[in-house]
PDB file of N, CA and C in Angstrom:
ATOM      1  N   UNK A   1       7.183   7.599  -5.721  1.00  0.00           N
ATOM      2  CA  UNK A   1       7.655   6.232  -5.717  1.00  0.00           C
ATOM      3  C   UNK A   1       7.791   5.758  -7.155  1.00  0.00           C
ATOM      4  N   UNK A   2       8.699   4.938  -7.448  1.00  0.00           N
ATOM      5  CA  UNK A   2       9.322   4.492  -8.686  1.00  0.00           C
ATOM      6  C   UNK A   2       7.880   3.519  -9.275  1.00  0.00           C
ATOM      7  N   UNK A   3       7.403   3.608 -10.379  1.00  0.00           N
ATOM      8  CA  UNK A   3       6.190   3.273 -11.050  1.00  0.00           C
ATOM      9  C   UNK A   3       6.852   1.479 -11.108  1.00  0.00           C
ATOM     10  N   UNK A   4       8.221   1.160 -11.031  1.00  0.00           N
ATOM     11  CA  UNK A   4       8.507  -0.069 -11.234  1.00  0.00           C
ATOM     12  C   UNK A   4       8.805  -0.973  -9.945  1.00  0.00           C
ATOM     13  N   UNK A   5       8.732  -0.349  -8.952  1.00  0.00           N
ATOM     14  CA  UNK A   5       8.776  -0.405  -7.667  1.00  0.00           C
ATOM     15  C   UNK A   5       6.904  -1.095  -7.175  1.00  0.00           C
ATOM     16  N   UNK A   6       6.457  -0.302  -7.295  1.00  0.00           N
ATOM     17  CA  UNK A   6       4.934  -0.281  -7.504  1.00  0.00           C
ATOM     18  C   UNK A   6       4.418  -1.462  -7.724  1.00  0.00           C
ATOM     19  N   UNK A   7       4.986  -1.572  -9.091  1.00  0.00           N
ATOM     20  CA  UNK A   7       4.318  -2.974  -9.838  1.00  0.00           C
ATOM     21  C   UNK A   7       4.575  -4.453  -9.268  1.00  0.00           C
ATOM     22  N   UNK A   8       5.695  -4.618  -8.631  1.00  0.00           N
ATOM     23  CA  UNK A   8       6.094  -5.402  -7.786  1.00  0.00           C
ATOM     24  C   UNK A   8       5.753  -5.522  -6.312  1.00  0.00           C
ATOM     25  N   UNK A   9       5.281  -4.778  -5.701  1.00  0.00           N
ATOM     26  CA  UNK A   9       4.527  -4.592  -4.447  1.00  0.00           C
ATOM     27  C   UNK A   9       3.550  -5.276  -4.222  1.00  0.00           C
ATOM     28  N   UNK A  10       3.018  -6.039  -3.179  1.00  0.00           N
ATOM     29  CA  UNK A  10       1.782  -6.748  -3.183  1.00  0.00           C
ATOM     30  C   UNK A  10       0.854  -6.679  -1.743  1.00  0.00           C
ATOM     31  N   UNK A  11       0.080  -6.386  -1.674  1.00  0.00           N
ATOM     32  CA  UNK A  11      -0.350  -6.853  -0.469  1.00  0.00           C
ATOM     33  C   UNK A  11       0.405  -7.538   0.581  1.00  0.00           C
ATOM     34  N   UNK A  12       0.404  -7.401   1.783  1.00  0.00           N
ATOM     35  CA  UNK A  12       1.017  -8.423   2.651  1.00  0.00           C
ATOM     36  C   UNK A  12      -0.103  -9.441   2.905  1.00  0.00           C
ATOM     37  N   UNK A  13      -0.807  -9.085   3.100  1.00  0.00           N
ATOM     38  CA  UNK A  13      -1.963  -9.825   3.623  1.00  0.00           C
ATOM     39  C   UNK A  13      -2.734 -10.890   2.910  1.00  0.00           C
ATOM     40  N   UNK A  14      -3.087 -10.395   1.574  1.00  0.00           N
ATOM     41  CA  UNK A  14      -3.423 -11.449   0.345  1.00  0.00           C
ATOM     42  C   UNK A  14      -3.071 -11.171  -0.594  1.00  0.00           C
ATOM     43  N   UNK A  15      -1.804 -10.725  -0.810  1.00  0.00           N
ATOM     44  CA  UNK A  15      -0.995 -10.749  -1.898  1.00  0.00           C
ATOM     45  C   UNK A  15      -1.619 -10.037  -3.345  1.00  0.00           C
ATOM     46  N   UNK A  16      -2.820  -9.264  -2.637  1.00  0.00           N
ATOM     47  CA  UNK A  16      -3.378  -8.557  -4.253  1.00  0.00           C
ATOM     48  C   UNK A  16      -2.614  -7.322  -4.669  1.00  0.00           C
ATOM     49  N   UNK A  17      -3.171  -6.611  -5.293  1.00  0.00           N
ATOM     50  CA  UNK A  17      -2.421  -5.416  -5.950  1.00  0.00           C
ATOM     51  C   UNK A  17      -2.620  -4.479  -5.117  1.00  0.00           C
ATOM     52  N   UNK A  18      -1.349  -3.590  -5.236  1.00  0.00           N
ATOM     53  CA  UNK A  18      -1.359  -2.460  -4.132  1.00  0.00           C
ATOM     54  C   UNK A  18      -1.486  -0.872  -5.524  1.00  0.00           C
ATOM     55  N   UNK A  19      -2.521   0.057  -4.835  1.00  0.00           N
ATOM     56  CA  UNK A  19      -2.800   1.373  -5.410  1.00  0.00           C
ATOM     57  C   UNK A  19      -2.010   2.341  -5.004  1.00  0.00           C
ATOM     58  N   UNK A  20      -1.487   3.294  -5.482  1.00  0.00           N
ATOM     59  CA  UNK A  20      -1.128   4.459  -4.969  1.00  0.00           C
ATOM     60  C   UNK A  20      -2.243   5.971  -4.634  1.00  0.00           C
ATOM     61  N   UNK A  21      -2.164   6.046  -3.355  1.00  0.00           N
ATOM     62  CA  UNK A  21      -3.305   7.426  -3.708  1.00  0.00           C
ATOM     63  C   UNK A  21      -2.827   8.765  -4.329  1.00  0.00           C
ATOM     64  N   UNK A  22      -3.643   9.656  -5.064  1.00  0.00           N
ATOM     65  CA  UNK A  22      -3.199  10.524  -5.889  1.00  0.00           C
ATOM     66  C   UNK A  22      -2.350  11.596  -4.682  1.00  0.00           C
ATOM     67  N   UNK A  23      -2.365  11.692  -3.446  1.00  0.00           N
ATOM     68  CA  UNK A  23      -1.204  12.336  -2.831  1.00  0.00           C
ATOM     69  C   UNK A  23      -0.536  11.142  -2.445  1.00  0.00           C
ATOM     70  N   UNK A  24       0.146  10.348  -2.883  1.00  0.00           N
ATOM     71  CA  UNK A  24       1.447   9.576  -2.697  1.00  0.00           C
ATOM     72  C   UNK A  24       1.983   9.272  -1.420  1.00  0.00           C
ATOM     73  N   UNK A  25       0.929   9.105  -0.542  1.00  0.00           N
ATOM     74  CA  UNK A  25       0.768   8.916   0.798  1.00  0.00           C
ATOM     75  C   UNK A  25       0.368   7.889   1.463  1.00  0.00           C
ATOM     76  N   UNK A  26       0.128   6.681   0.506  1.00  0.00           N
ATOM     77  CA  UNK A  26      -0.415   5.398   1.031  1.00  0.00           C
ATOM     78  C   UNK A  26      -0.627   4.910  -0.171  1.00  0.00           C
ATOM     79  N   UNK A  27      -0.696   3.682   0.320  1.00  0.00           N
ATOM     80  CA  UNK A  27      -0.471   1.993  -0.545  1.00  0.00           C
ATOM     81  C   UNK A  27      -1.916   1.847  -0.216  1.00  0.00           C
ATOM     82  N   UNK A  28      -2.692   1.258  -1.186  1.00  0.00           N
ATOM     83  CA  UNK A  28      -3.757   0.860  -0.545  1.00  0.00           C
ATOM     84  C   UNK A  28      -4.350  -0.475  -1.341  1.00  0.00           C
ATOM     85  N   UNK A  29      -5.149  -1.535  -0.587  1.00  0.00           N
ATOM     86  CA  UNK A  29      -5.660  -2.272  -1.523  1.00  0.00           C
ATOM     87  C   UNK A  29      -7.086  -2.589  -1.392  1.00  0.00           C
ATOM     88  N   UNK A  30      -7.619  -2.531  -2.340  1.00  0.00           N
ATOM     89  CA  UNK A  30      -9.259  -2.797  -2.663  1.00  0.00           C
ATOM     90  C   UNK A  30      -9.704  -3.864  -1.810  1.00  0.00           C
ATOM     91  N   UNK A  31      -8.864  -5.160  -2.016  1.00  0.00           N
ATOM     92  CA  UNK A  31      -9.811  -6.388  -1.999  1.00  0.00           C
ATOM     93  C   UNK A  31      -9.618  -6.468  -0.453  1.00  0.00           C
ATOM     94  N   UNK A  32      -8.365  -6.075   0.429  1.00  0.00           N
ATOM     95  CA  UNK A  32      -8.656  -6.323   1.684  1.00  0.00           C
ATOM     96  C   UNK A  32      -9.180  -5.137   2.620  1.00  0.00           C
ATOM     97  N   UNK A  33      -8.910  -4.377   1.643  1.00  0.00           N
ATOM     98  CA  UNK A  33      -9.976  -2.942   1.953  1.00  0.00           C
ATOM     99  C   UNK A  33      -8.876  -2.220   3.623  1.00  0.00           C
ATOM    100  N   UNK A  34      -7.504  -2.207   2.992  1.00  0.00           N
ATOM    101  CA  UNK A  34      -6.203  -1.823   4.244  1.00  0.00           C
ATOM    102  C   UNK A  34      -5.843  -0.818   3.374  1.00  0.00           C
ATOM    103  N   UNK A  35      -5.143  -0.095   4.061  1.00  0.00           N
ATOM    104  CA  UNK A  35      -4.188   0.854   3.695  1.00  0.00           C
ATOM    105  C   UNK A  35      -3.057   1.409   4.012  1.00  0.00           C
ATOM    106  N   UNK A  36      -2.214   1.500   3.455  1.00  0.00           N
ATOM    107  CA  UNK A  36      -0.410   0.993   4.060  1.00  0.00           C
ATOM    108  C   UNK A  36       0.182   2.601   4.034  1.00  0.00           C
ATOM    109  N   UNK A  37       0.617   3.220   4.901  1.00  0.00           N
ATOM    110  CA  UNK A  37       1.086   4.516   4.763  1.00  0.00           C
ATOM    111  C   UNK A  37       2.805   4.508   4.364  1.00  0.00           C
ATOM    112  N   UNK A  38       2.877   5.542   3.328  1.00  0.00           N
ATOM    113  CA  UNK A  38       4.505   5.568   2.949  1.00  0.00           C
ATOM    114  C   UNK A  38       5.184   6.855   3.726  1.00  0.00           C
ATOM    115  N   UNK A  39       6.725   6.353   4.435  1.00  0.00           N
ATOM    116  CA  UNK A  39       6.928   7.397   5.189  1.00  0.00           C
ATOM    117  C   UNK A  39       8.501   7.639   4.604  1.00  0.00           C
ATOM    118  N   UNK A  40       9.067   8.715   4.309  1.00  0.00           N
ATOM    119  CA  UNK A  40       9.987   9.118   3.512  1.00  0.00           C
ATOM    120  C   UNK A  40      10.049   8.587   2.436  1.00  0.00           C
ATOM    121  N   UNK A  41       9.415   8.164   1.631  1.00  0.00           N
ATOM    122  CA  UNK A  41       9.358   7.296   0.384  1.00  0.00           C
ATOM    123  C   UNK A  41       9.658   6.001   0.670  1.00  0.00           C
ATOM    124  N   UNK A  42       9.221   5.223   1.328  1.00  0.00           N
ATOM    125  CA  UNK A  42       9.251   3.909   1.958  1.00  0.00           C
ATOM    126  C   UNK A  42       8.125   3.658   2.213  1.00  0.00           C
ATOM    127  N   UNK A  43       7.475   2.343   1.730  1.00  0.00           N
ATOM    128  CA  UNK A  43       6.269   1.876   2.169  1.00  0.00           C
ATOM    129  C   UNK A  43       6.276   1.140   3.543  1.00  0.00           C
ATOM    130  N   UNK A  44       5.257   0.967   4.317  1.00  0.00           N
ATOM    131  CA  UNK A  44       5.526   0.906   5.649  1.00  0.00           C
ATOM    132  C   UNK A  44       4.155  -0.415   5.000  1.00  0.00           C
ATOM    133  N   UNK A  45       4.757  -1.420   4.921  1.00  0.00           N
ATOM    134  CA  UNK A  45       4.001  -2.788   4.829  1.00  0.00           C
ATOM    135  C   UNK A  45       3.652  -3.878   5.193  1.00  0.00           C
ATOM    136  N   UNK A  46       3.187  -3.823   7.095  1.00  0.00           N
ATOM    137  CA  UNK A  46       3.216  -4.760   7.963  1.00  0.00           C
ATOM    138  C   UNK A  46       2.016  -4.555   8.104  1.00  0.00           C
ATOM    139  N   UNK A  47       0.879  -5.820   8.209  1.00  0.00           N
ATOM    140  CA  UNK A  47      -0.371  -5.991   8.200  1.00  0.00           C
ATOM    141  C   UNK A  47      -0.797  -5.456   9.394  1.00  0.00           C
ATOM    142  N   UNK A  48      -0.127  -5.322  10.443  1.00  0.00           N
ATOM    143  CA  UNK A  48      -0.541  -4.786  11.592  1.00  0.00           C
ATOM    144  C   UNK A  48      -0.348  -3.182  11.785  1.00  0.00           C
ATOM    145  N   UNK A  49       0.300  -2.868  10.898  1.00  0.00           N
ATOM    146  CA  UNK A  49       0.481  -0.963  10.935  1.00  0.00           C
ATOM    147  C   UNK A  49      -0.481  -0.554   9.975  1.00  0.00           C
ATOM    148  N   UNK A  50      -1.428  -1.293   9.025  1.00  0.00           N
ATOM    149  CA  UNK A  50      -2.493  -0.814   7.904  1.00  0.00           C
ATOM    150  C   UNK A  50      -3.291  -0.384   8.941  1.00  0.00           C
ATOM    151  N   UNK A  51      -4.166   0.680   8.140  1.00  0.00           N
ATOM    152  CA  UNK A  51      -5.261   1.130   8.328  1.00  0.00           C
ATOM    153  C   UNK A  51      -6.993   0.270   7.982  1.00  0.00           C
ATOM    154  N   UNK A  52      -8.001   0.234   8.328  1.00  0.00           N
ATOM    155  CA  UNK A  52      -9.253   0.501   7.436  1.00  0.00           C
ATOM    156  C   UNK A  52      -9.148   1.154   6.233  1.00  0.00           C
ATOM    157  N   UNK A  53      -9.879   1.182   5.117  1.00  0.00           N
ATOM    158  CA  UNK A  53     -10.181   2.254   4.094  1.00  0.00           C
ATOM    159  C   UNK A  53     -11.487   2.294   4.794  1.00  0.00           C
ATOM    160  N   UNK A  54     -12.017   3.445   4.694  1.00  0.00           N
ATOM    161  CA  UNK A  54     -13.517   3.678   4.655  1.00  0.00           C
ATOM    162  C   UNK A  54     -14.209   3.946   4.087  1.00  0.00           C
TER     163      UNK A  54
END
């Protein structure tokens, strides 16, 4: 995913910063503690398709 793409991305949920994991397989964010899966290089960013982090 484009590093400038990235930077502009936010949380859906509370708008904090979104991480990339080192296999490039999910969006994830700390503070709401979700995790957003990317599917063909598309982030899939609907609060209701996140995961838990655990």
């Amino acid at each position: 995913m484009d590093n400038e793409l990235l930077e502009i991305l936010a949380c859906p949920k509370c708008k904090g910063e979104l991480e990339m994991t080192p296999d490039e397989t999910e969006l994830r964010c700390e503070k709401c503690r979700l995790s957003y899966r990317i599917d063909d290089g598309i982030p899939i960013l609907l609060a209701e398709e996140a995961t838990p982090i655990e």
